[in-house]
Protein backbone atom coordinates (compact mmCIF):
# COMPACT_ATOMS: atom_id res chain seq x y z
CA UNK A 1 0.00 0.00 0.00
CA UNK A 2 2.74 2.33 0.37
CA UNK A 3 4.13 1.49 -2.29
CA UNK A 4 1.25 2.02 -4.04
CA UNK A 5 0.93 5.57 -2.63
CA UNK A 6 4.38 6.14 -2.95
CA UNK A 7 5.34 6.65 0.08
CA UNK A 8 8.22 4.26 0.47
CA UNK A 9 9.03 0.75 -1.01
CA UNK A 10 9.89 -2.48 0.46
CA UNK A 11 13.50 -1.81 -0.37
CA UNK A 12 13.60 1.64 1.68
CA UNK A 13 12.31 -0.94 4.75
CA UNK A 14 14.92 -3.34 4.45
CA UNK A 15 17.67 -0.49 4.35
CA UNK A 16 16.35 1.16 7.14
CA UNK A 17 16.20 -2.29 9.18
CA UNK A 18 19.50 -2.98 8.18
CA UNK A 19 20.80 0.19 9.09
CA UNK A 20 19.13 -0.05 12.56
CA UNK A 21 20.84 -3.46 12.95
CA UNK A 22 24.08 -2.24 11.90
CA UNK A 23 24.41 0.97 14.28
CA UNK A 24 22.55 -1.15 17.37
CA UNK A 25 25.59 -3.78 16.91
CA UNK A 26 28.62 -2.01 17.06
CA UNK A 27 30.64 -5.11 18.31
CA UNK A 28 29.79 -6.66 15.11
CA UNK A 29 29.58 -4.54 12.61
CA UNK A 30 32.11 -1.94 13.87
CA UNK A 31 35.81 -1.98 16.61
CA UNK A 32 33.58 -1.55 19.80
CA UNK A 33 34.86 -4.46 21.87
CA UNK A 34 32.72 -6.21 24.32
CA UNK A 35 34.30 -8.96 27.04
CA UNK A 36 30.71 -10.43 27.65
CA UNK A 37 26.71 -10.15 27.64
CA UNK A 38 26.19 -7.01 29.92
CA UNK A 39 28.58 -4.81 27.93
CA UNK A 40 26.65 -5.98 25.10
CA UNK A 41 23.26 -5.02 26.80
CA UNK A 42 24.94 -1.61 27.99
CA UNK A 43 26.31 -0.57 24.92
CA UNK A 44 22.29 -1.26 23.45
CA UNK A 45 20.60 0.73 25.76
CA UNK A 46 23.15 3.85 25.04
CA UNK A 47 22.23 3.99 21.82
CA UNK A 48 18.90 3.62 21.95
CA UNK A 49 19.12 6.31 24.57
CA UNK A 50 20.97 8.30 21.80
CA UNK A 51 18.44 7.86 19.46
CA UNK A 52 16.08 9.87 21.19
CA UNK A 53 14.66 7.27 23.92
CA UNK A 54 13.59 9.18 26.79
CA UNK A 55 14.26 6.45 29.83
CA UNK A 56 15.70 2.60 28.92
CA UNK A 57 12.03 1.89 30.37
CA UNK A 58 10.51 2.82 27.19
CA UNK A 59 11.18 0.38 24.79
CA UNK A 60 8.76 -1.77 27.60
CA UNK A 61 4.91 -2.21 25.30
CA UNK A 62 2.37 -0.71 27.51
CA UNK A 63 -0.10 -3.40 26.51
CA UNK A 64 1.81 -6.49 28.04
CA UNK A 65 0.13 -8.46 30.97
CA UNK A 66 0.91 -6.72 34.71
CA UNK A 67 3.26 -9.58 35.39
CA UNK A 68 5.20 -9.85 32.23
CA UNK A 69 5.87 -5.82 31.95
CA UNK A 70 7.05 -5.76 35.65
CA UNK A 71 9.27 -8.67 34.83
CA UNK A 72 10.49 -6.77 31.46
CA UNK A 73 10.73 -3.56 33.91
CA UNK A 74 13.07 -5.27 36.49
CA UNK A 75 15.63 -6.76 34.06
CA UNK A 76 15.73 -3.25 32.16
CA UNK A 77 16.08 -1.27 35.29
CA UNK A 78 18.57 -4.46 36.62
CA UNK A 79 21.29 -3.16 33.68
């Protein structure tokens, strides 16, 4: 459909998700090094933080069950 309205293609969706992968992976796809999991998970979260997030609380849906977001709340606020 917005394609059809010419608002972007499929193509301009891939690039952008590729893009997204390749700046939110440094330790990949760039010379950030990483010794294990949490600097991994630290190095996301300052990203996304740079990319306009307000709190690292925010990328938590709203509409998850009351048990599952306070779960998903305590790991984020955990790192």
């Amino acid at each position: 459909i917005a394609e059809e309205k010419q608002d972007f293609t499929m193509a301009d969706s891939l690039h952008a998700v590729c893009d997204k992968l390749i700046k939110r992976h440094p330790h990949i796809y760039g010379d950030v090094k990483v010794d294990n999991e949490e600097d991994v998970k630290r190095n996301w979260e300052q990203i996304k933080l740079s990319e306009g997030k307000k709190s690292v609380l925010s990328g938590v849906p709203s509409g998850l069950p009351a048990m599952v977001k306070a779960y998903r709340m305590q790991e984020k606020t955990a790192q």
